[in-house]
N, C-alpha and C. Protein backbone atom coordinates (compact mmCIF):
# COMPACT_ATOMS: atom_id res chain seq x y z
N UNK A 1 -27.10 -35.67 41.26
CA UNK A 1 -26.62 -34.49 42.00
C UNK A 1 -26.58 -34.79 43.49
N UNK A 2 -25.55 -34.40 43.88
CA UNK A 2 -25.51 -34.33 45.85
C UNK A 2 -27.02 -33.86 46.15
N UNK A 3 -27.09 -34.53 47.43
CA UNK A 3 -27.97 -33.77 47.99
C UNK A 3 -27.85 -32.65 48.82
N UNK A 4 -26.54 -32.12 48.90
CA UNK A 4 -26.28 -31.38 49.00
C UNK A 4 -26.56 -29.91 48.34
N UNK A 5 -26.47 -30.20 47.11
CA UNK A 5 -26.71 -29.19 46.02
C UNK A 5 -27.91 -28.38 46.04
N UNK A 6 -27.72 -27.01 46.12
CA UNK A 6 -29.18 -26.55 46.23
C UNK A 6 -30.17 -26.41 44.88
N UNK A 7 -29.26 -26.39 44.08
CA UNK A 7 -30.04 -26.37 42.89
C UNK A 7 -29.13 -26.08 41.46
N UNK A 8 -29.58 -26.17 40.08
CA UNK A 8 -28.50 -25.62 39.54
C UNK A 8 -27.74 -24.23 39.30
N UNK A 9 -26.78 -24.09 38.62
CA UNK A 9 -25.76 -22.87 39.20
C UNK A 9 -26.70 -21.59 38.36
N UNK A 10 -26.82 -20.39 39.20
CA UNK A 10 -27.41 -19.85 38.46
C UNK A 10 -27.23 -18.43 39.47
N UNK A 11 -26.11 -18.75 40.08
CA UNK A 11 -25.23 -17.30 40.77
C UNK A 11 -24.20 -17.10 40.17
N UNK A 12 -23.72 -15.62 39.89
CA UNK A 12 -22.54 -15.11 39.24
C UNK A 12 -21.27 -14.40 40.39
N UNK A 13 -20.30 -15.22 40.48
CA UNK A 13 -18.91 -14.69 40.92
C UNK A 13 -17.97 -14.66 40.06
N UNK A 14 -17.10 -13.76 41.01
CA UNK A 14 -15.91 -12.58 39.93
C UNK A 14 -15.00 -13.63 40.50
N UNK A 15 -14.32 -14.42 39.32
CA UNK A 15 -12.81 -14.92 39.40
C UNK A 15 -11.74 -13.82 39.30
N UNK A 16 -10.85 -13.75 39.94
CA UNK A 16 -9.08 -13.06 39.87
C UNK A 16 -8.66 -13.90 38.72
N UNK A 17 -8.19 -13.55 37.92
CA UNK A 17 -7.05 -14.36 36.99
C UNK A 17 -5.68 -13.48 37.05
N UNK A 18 -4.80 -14.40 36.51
CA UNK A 18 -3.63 -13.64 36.11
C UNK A 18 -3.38 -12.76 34.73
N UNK A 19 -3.13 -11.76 34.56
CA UNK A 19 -3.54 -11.06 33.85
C UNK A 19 -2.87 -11.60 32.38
N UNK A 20 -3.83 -11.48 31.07
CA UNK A 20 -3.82 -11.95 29.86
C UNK A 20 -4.09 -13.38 29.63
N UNK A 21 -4.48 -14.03 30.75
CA UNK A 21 -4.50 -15.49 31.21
C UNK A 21 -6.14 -15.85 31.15
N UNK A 22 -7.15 -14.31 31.20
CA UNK A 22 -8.48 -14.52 31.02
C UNK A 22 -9.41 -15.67 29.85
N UNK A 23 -8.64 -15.34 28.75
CA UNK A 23 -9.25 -16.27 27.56
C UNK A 23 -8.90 -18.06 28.11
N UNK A 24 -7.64 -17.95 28.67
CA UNK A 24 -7.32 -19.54 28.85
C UNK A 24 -8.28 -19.96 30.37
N UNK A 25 -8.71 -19.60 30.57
CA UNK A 25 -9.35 -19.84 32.20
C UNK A 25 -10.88 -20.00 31.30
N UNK A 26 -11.42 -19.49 30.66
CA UNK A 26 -12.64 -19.30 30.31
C UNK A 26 -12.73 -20.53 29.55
N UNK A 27 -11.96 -20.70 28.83
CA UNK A 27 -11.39 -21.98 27.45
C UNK A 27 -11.59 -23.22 28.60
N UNK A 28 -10.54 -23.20 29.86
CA UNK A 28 -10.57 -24.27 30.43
C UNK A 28 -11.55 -24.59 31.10
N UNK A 29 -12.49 -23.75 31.73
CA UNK A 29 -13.91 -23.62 32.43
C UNK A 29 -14.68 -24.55 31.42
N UNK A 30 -14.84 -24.38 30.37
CA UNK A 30 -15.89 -24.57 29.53
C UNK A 30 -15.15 -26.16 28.87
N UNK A 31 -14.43 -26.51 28.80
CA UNK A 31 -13.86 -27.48 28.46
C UNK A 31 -13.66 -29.07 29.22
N UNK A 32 -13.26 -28.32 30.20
CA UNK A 32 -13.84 -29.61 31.34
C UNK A 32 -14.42 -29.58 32.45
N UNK A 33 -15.86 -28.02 32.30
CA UNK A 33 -16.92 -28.96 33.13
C UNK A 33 -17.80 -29.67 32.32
N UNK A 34 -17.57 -30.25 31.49
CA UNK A 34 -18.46 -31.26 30.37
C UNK A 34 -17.72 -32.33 30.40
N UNK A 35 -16.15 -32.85 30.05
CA UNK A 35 -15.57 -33.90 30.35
C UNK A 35 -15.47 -34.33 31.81
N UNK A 36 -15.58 -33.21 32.92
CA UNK A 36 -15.85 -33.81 34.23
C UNK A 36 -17.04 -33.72 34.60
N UNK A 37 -18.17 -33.90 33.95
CA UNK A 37 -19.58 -33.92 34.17
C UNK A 37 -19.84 -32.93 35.48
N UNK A 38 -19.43 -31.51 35.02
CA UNK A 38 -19.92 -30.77 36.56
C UNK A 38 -20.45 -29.46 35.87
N UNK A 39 -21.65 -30.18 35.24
CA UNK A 39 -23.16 -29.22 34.88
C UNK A 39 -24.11 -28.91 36.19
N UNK A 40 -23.71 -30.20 37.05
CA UNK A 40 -24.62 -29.49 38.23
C UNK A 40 -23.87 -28.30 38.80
N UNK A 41 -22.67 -28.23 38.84
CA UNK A 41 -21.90 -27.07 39.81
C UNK A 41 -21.51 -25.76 39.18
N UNK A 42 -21.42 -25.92 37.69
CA UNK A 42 -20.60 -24.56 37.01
C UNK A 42 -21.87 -24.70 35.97
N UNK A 43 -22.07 -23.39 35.96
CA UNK A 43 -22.57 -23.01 34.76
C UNK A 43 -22.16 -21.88 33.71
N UNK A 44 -22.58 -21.00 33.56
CA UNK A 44 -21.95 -20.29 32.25
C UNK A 44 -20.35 -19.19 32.33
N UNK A 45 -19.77 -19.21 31.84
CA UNK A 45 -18.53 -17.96 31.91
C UNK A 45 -18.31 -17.28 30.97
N UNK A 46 -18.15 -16.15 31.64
CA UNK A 46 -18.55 -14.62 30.88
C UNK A 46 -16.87 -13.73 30.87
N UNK A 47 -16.31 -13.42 29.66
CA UNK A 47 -15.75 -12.57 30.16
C UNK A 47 -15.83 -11.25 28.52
N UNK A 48 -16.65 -9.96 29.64
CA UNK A 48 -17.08 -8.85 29.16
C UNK A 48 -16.23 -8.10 28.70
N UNK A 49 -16.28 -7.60 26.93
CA UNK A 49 -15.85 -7.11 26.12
C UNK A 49 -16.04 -5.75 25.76
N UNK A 50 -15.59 -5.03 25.08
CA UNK A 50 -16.15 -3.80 24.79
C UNK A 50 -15.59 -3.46 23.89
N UNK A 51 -16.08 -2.46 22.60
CA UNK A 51 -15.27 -1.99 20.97
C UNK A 51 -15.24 -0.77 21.67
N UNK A 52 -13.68 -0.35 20.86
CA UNK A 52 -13.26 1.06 21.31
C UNK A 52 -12.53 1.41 19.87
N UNK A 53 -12.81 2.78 20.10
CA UNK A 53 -12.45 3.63 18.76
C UNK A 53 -11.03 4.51 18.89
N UNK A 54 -9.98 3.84 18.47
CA UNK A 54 -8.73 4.74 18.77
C UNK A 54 -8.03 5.24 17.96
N UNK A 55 -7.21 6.45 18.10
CA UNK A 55 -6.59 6.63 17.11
C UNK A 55 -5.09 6.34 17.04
N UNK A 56 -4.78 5.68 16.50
CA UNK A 56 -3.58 5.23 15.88
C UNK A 56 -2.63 5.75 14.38
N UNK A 57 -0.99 6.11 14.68
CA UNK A 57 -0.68 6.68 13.11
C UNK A 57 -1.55 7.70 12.22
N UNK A 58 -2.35 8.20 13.40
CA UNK A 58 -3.32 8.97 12.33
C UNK A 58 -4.76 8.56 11.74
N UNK A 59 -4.78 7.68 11.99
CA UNK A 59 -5.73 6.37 11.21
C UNK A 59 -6.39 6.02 12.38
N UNK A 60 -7.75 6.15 12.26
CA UNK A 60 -8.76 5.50 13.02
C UNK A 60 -9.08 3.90 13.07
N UNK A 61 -9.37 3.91 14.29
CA UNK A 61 -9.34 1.47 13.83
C UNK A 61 -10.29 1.33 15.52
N UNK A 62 -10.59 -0.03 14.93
CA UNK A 62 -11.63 -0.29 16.10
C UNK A 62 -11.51 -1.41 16.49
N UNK A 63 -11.07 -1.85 17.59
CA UNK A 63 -10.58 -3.07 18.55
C UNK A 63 -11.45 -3.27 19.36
N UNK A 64 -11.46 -4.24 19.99
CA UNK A 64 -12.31 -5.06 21.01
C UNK A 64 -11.87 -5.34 22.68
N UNK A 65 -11.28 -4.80 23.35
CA UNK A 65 -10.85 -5.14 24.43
C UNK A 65 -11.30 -5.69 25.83
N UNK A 66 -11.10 -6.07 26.53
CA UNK A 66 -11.70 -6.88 27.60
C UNK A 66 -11.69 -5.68 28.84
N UNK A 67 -13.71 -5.80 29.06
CA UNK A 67 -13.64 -4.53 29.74
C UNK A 67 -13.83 -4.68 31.21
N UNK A 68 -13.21 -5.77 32.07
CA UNK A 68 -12.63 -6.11 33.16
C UNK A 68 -11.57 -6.94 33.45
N UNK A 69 -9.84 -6.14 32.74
CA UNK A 69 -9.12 -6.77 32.18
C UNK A 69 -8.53 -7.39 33.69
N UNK A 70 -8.15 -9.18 33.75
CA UNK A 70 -8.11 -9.43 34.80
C UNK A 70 -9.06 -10.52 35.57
N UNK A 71 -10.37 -10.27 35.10
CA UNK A 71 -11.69 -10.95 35.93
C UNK A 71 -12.10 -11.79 34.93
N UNK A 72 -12.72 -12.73 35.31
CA UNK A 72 -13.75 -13.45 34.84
C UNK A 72 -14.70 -14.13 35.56
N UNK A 73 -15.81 -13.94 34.81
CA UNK A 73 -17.36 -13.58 35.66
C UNK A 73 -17.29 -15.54 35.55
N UNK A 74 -18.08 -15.81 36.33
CA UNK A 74 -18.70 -17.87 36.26
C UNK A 74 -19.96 -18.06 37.21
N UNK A 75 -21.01 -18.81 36.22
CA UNK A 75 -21.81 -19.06 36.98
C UNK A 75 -21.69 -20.56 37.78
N UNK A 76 -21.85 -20.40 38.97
CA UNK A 76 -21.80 -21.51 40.42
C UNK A 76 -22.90 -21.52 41.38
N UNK A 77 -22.65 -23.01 41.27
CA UNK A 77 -23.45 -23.44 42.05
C UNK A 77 -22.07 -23.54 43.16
N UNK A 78 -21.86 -22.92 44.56
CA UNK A 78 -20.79 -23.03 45.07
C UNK A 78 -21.28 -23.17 46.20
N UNK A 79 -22.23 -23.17 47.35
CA UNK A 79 -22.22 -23.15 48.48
C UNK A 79 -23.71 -24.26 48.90
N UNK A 80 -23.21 -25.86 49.40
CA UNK A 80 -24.41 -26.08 49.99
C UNK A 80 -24.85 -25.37 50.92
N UNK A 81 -26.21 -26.03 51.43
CA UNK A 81 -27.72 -25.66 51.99
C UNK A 81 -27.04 -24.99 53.13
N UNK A 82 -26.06 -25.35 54.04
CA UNK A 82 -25.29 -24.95 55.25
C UNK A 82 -24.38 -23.70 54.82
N UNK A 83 -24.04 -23.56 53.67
CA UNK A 83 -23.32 -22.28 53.17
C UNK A 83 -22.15 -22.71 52.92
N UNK A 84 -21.64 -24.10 53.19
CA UNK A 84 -20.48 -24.10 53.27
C UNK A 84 -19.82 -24.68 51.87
N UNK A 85 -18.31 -24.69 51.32
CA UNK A 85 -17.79 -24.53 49.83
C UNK A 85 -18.73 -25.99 49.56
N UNK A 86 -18.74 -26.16 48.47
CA UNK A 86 -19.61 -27.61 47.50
C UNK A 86 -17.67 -27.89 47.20
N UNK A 87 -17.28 -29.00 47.88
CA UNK A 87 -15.79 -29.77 48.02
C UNK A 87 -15.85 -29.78 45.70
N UNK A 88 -17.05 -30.32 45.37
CA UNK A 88 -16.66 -30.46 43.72
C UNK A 88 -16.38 -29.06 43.18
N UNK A 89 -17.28 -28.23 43.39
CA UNK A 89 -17.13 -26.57 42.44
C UNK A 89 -15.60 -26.07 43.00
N UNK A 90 -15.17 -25.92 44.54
CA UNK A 90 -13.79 -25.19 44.96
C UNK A 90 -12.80 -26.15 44.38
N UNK A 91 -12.76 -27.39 44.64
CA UNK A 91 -11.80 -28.18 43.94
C UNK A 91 -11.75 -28.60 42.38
N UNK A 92 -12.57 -27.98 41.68
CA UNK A 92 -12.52 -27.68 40.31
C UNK A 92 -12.10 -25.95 39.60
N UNK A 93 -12.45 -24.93 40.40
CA UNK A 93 -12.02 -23.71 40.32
C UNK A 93 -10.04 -24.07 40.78
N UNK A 94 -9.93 -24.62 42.03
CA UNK A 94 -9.02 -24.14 42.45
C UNK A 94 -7.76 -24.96 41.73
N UNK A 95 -8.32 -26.16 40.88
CA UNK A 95 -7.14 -26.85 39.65
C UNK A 95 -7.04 -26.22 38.14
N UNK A 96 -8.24 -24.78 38.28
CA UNK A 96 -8.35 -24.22 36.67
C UNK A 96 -6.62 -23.01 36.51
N UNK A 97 -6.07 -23.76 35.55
CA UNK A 97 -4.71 -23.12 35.68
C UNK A 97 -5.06 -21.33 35.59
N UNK A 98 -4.76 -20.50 35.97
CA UNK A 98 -4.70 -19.02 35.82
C UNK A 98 -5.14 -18.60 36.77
N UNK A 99 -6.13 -19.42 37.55
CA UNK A 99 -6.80 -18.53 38.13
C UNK A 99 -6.42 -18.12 39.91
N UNK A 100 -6.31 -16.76 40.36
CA UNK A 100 -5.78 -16.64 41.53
C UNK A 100 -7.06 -16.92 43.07
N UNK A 101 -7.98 -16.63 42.52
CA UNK A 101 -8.77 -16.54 43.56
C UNK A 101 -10.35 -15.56 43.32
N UNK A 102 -11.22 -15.66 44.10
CA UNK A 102 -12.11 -15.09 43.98
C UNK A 102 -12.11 -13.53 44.74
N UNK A 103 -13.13 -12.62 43.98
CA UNK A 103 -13.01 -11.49 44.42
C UNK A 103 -14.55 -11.10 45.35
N UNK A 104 -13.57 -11.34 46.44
CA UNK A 104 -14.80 -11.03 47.90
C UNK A 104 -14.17 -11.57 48.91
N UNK A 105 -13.23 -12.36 48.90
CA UNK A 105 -12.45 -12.87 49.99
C UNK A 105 -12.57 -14.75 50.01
N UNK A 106 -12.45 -15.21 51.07
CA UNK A 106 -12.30 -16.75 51.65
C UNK A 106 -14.20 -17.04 51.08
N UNK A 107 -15.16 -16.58 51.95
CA UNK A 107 -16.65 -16.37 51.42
C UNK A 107 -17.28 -15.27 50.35
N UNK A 108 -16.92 -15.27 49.66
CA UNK A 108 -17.21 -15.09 48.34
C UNK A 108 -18.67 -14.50 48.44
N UNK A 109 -19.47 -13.46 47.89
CA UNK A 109 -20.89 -13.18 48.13
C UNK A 109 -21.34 -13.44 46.55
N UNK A 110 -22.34 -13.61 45.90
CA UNK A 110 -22.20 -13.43 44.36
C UNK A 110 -23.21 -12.25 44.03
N UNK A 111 -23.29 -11.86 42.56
CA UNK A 111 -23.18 -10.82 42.11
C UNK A 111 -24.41 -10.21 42.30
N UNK A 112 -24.78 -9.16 42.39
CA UNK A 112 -26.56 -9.06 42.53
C UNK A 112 -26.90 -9.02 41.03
N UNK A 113 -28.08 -9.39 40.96
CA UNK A 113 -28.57 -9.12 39.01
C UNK A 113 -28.77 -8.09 38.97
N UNK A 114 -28.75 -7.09 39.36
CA UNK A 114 -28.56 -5.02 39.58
C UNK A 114 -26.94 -5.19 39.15
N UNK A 115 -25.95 -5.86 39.58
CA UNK A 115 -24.46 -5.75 39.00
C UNK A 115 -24.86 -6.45 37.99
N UNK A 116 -24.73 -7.55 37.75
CA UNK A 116 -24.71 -8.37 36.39
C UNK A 116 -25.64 -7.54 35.57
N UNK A 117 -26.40 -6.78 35.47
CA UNK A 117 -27.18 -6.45 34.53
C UNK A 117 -25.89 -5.22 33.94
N UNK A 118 -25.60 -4.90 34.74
CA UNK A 118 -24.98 -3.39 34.61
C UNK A 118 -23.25 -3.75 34.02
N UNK A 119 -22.95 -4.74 34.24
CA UNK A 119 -21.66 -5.68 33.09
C UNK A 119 -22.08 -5.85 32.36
N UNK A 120 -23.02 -6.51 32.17
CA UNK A 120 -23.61 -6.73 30.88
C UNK A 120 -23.83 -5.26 29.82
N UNK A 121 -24.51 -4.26 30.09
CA UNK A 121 -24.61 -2.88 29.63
C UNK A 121 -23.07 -2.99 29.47
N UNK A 122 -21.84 -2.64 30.46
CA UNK A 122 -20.64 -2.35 29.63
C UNK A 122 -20.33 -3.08 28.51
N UNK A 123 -20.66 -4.19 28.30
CA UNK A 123 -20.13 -5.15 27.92
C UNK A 123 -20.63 -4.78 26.26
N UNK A 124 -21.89 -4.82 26.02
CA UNK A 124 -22.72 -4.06 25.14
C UNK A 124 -22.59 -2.96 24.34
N UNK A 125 -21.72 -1.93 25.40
CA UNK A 125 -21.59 -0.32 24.52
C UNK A 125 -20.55 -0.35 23.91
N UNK A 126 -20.63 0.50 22.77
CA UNK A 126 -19.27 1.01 21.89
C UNK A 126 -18.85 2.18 21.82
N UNK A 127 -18.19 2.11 22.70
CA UNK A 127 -17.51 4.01 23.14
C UNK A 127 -16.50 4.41 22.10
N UNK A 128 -16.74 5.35 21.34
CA UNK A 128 -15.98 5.91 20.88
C UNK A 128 -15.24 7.29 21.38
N UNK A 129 -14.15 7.38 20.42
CA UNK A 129 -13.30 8.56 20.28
C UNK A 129 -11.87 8.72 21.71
N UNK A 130 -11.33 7.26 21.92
CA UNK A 130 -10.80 7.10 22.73
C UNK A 130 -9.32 7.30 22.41
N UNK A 131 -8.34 8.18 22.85
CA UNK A 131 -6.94 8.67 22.23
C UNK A 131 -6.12 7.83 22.43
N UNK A 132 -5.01 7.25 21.57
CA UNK A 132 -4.30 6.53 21.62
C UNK A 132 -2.66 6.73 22.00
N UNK A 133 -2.63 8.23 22.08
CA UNK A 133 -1.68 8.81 23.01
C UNK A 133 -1.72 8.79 24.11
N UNK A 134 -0.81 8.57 24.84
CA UNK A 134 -0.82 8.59 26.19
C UNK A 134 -0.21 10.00 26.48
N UNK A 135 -0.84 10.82 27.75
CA UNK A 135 -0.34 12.10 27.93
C UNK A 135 1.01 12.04 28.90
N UNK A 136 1.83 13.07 29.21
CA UNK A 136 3.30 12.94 29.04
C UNK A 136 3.07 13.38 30.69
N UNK A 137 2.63 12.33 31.66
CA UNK A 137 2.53 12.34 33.32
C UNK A 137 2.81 11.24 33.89
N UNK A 138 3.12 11.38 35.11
CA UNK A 138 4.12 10.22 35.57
C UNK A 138 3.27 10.28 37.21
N UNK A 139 3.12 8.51 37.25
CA UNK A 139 2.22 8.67 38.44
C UNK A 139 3.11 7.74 39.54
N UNK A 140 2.90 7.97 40.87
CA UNK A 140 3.46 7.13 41.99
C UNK A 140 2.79 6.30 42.77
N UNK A 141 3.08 4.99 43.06
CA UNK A 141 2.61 4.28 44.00
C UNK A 141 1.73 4.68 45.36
N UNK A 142 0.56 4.66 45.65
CA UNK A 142 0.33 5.52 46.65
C UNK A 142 -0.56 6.48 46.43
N UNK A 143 -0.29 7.05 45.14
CA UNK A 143 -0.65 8.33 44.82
C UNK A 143 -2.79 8.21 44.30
N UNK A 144 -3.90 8.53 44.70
CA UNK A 144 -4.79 8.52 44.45
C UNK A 144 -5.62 8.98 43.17
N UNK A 145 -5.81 8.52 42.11
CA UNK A 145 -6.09 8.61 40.79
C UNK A 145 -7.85 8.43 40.92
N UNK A 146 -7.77 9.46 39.56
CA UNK A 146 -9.79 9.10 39.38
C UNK A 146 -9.80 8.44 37.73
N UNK A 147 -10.48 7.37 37.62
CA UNK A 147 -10.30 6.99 36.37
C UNK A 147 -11.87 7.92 35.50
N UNK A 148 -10.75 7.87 34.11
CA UNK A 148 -11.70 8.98 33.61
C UNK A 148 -12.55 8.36 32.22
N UNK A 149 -12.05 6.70 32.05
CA UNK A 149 -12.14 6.64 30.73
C UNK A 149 -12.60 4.58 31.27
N UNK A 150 -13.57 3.92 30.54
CA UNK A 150 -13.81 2.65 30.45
C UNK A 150 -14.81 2.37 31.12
N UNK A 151 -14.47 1.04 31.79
CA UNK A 151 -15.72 0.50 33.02
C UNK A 151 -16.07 1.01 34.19
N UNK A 152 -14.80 1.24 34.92
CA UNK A 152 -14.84 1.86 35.67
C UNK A 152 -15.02 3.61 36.15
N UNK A 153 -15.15 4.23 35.07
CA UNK A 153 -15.19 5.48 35.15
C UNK A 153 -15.85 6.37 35.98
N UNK A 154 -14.91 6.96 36.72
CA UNK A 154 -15.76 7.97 37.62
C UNK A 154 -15.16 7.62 39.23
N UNK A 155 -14.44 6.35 39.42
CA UNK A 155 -14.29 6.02 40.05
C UNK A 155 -13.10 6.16 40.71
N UNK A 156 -12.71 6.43 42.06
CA UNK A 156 -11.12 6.75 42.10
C UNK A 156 -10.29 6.14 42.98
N UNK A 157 -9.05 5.48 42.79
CA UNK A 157 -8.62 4.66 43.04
C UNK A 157 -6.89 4.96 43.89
N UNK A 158 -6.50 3.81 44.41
CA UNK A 158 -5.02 4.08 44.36
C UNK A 158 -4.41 2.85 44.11
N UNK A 159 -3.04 3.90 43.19
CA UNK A 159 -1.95 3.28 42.32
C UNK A 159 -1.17 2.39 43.43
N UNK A 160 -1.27 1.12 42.63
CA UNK A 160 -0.53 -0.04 43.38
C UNK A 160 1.09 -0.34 42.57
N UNK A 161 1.55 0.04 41.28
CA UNK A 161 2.16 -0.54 40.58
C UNK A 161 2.31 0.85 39.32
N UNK A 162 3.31 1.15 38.93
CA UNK A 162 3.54 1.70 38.03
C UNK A 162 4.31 1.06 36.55
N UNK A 163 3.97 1.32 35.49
CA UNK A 163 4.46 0.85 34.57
C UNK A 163 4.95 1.86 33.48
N UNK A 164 5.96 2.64 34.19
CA UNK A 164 6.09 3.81 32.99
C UNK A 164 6.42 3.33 31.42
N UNK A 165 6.83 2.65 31.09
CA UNK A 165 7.51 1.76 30.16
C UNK A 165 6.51 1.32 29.09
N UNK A 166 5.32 1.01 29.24
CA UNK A 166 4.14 0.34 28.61
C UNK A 166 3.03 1.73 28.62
N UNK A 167 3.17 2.77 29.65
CA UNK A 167 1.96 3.34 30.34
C UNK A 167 1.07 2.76 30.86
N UNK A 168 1.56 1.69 31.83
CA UNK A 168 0.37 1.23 32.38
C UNK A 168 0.35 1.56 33.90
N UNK A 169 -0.99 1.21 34.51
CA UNK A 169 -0.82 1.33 36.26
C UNK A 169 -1.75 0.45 36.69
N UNK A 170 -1.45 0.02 37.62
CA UNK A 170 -2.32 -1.47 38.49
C UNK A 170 -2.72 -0.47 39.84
N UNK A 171 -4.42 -0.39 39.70
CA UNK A 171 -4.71 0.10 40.83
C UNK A 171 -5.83 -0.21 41.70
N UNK A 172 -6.00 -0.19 42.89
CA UNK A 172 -7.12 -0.60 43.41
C UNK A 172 -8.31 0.12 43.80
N UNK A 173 -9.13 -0.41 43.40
CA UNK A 173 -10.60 0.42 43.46
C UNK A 173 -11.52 -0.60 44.09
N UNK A 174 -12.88 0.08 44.46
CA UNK A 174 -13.87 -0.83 45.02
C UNK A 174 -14.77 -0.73 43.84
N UNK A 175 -15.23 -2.03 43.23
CA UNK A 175 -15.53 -2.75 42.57
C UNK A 175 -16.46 -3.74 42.84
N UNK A 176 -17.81 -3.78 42.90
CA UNK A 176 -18.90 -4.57 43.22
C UNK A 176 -18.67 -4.88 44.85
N UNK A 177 -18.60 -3.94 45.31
CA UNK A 177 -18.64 -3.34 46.71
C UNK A 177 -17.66 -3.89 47.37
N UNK A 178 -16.08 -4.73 46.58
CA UNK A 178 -15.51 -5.21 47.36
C UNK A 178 -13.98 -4.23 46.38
N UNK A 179 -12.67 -4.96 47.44
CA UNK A 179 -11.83 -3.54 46.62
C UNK A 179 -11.01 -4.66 45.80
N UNK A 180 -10.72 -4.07 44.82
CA UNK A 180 -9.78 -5.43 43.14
C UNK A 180 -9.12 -4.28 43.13
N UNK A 181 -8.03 -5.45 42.53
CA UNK A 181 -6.75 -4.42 41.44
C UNK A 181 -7.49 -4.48 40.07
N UNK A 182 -6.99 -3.08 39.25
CA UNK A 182 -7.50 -3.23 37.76
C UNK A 182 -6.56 -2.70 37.12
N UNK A 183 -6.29 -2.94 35.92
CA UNK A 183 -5.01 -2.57 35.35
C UNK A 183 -5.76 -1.41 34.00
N UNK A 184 -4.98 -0.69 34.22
CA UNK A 184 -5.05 0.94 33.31
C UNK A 184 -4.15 1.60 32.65
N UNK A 185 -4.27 2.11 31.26
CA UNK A 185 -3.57 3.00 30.71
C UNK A 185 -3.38 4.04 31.20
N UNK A 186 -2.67 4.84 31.21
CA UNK A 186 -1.97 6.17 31.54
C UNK A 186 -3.00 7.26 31.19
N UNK A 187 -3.94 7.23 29.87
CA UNK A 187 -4.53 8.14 29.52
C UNK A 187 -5.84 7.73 29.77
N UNK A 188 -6.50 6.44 30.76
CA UNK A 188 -7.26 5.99 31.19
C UNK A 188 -7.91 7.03 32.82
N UNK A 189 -7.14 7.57 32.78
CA UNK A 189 -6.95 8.10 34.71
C UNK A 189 -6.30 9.92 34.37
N UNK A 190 -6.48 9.93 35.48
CA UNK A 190 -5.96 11.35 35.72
C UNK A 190 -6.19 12.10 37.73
N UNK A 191 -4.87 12.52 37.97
CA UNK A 191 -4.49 13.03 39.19
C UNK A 191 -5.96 13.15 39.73
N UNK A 192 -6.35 12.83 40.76
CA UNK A 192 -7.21 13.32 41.84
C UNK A 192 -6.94 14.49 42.74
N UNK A 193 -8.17 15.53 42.42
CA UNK A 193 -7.95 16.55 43.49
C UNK A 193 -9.37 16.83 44.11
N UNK A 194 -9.29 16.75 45.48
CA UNK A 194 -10.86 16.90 46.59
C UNK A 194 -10.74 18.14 46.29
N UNK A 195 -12.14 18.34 45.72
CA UNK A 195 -12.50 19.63 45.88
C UNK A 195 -12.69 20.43 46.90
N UNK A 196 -12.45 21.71 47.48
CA UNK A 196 -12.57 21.93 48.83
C UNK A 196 -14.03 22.02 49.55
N UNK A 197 -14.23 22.00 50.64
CA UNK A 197 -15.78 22.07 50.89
C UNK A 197 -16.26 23.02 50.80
N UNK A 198 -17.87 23.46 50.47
CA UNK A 198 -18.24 24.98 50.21
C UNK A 198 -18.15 25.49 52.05
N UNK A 199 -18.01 26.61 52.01
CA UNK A 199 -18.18 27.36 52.95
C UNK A 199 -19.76 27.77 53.30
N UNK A 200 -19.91 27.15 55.07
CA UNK A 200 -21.34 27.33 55.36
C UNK A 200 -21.39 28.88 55.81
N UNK A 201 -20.52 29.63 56.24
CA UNK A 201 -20.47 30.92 56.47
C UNK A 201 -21.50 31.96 55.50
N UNK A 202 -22.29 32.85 56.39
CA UNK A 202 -22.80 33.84 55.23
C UNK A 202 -21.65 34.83 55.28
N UNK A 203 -21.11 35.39 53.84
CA UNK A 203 -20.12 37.18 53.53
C UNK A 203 -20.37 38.11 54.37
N UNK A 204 -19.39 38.44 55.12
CA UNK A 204 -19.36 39.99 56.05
C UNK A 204 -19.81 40.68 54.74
C-alpha cells in the first residue's frame, strides 16, 4: 500500500450514475477492483433496495425496486493524509463506465454512519399498499413538489424534468445534506402548498 494511504477503505460515498446503469457500475466496481488489485482503495458497493406492494390489473404482486434510483453507495479509501484525491481510487472511479460523478461536489465529504445506518433501514423495510395508478395531474418544471411516498418521503423538492408519457419527474432535493436529482413517479409526489403562518395577534 502507498504510504500515502491512510488506511483501508472504510468511508461511504454516493456515486451519480446514469440512470438504469446502477447494476452495471456496481457489477464493474466489484469486478475489477480484484483484477486491478485495488483492495487497498475500494471497498464494498451497496446499491439499496426495497419490496413494494402494488397493485396491478387488479392483482396484487410484489417487486423489488432500487430505493435510490440513480446512486450508488462505495466504500473508499479516497483521500490521502493531506486530503488530497488518492491518483489510484479517482482514476479507477472515473474509468467505471456509467458513472457521472460524485454527490457533494469536486471534494466529496463521506457519509456519516447516522446516514448509512438510516439507508440501510430503507433498504430493509417492506412498505406496503403502494398504488399502481398514477393520478390524472400534470406537473411543470419549476414547479415545487413534496414527495409523499418511498425514501425520500416528506421531503420537498423541485421538478427539473417532466415525463408525462411514462409519469415520471426528475427532481431535485437535498439529500444527505447536499442537493441530487431523483427520479419519481407521478403518484410518488404531490403539489406543495406552505401552509400559512399562524397569526400572533390575540381576537378583538
Amino acid at each position: 500500500m502507498d504510504d500515502t494511504v491512510k488506511n483501508k477503505p472504510t468511508e461511504w460515498y454516493v456515486l451519480h450514475t446514469l440512470t438504469g446503469q446502477e447494476g452495471k457500475v456496481e457489477k464493474s466496481i466489484r469486478a475489477r477492483k480484484s483484477t486491478e488489485e485495488m483492495g487497498d482503495y475500494i471497498g464494498d458497493v451497496f446499491i439499496p433496495t426495497e419490496k413494494i406492494t402494488d397493485v396491478k390489473d387488479k392483482k396484487k404482486r410484489t417487486i423489488t425496486k432500487k430505493a435510490f434510483p440513480g446512486y450508488v453507495f462505495v466504500q473508499l479509501n479516497l483521500y490521502d493524509k493531506r486530503h488530497e484525491f488518492l491518483e489510484p481510487t479517482w482514476r479507477f472511479l472515473r474509468e467505471t463506465p456509467g458513472v457521472i460523478g460524485f454527490i457533494g461536489g469536486d471534494k466529496p465529504a463521506p457519509l456519516t454512519e447516522e446516514e448509512m445506518e438510516n439507508i440501510r433501514h430503507v433498504a430493509d423495510e417492506e412498505e406496503q399498499g403502494k398504488p399502481a395508478a398514477k393520478p390524472r395531474v400534470s406537473y411543470e418544471p419549476g414547479e415545487t413538489i413534496k414527495i409523499i411516498d418511498g425514501a425520500f418521503m416528506s421531503l420537498t423538492g423541485t421538478v427539473d424534468e417532466v415525463d408525462p408519457e411514462h409519469g415520471k419527474l426528475k427532481v431535485s432535493v437535498q439529500i444527505f445534506g447536499r442537493s441530487a436529482p431523483v427520479d419519481l413517479e407521478y403518484w410518488q409526489v404531490e403539489r406543495y402548498v406552505e401552509e400559512p403562518p399562524i397569526s400572533s395577534e390575540t381576537p378583538q
